[in-house]
Protein backbone atom coordinates (compact mmCIF):
# COMPACT_ATOMS: atom_id res chain seq x y z
CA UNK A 1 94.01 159.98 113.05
CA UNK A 2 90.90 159.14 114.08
CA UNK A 3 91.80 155.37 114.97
CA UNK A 4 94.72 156.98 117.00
CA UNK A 5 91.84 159.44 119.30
CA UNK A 6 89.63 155.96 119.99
CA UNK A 7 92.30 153.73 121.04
CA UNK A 8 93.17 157.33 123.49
CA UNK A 9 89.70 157.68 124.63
CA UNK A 10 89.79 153.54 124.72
CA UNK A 11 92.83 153.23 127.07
CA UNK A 12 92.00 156.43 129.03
CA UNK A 13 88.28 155.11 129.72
CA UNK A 14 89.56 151.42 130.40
CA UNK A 15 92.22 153.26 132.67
CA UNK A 16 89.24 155.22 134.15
CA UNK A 17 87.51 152.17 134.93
CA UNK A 18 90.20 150.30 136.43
CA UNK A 19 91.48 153.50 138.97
CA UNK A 20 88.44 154.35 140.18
CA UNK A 21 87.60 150.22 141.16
CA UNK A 22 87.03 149.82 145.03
CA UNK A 23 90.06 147.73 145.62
CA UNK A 24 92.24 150.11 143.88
CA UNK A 25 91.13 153.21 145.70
CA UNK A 26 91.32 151.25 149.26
CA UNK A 27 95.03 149.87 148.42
CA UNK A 28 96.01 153.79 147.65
CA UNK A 29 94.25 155.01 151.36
CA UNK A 30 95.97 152.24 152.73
CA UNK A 31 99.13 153.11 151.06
CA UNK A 32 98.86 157.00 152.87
CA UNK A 33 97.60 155.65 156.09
CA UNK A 34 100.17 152.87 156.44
CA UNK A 35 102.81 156.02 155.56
CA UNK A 36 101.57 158.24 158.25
CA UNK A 37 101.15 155.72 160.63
CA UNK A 38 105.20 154.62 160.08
CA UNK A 39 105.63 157.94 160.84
CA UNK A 40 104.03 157.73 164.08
CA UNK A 41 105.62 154.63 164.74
CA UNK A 42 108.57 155.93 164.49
CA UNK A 43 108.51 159.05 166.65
CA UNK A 44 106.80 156.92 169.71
CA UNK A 45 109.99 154.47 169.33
CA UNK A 46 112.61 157.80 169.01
CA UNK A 47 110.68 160.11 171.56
CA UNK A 48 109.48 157.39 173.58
CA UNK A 49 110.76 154.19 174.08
CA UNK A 50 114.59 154.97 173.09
CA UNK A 51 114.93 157.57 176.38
CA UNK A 52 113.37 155.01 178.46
CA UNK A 53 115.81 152.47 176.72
CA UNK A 54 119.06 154.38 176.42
CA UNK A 55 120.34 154.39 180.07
CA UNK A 56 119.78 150.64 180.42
CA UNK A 57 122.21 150.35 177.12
CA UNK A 58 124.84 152.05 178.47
CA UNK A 59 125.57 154.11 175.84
CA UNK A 60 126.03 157.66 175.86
CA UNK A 61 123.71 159.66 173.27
CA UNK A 62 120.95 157.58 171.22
CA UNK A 63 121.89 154.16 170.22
CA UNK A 64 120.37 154.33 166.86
CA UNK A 65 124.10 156.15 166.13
CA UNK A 66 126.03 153.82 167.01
CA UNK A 67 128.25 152.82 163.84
CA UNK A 68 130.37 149.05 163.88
CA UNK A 69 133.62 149.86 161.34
CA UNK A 70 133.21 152.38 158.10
CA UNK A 71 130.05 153.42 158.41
CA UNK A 72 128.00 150.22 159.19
CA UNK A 73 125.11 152.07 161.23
CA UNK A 74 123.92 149.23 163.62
CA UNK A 75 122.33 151.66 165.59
CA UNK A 76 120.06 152.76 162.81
CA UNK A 77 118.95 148.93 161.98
CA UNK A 78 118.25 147.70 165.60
CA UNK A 79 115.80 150.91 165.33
CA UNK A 80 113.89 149.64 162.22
CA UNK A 81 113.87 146.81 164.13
CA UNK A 82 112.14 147.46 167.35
CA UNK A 83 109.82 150.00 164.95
CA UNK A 84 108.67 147.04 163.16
CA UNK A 85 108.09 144.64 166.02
CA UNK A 86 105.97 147.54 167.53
CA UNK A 87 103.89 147.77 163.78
CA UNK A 88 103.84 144.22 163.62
CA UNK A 89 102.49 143.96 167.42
CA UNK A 90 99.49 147.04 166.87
CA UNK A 91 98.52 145.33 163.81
CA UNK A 92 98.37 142.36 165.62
CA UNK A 93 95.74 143.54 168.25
CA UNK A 94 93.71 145.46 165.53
CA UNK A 95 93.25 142.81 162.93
CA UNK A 96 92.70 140.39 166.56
CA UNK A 97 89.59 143.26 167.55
CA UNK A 98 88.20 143.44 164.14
CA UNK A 99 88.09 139.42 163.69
CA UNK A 100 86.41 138.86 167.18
CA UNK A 101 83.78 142.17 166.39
CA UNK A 102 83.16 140.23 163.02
CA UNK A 103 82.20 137.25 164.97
CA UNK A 104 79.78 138.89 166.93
CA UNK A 105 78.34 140.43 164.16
CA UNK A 106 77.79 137.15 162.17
CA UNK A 107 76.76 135.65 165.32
CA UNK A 108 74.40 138.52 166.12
CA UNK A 109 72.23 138.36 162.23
CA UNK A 110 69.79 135.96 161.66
CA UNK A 111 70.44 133.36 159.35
CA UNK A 112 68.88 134.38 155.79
CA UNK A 113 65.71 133.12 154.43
CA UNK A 114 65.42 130.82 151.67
CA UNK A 115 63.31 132.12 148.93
CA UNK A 116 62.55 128.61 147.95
CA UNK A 117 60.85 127.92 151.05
CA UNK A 118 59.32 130.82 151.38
CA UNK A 119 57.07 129.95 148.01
CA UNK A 120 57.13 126.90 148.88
CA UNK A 121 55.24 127.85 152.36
CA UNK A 122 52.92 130.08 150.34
CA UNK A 123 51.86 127.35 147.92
CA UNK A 124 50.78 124.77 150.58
CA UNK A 125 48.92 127.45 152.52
CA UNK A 126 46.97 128.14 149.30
CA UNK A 127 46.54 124.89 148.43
CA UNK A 128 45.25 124.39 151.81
CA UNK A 129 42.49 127.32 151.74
CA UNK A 130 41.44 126.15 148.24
CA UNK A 131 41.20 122.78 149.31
CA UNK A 132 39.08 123.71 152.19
CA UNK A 133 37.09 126.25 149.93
CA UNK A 134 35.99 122.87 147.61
CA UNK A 135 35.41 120.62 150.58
CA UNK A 136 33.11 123.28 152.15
CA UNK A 137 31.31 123.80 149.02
CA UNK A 138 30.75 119.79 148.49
CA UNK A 139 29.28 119.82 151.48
């Protein structure tokens, strides 16, 4: 019994740990962003671009209803379509914006110091003063 509660507590503290990691948490926010934004997406294709679209088709109603044979909805799969090209094309220009703002930010730091030189830099400057301290007292 008490072997059972320990390997509970184990696997519920090891499952703790490995929820609550960074890259876990950011893949679920990305998960319920990326779902919201489809959603978006989606109504600026419908509400948007498809009335702007649907005269120049030709076709009476919304296109994404159009059906080929028993139930083959082309309509609906020309949509997901033209809703991924436009998801594929935003993500495009923000991944684009956030590599050239990267840039300037790498370009923009200094270059970081080497600690190593830094002692190094101290210990010749105090050999220097002791050296002159010795050579002033010879004198």
């Amino acid at each position: 019994m008490v072997r059972a509660r320990r390997r509970a507590s184990g696997f519920l503290r090891d499952f703790q740990e490995f929820a609550l990691k960074g890259n876990v948490l950011d893949l679920a926010i990305a998960v319920i962003i990326g779902a919201a934004f489809s959603k978006i997406i989606t109504s600026f294709v419908e509400d948007i671009i498809m009335p702007l679209i649907n005269p120049l088709v030709g076709v009476g109603g919304d296109w994404r209803t159009i059906t080929v044979g028993p139930g083959i909805k082309i309509g609906q799969f020309i949509g997901s379509i033209v809703d991924f090209i436009i998801i594929a094309l935003i993500l495009f220009v923000a991944i684009r914006a956030l590599q050239r703002f990267k840039r300037q930010e790498e370009v923009a730091e200094p270059p970081p110091v080497d600690a190593n030189l830094v002692a190094q830099e101290r210990l010749t400057d105090a050999l220097d003063r002791l050296t002159q301290t010795i050579e002033s007292r010879n004198s």
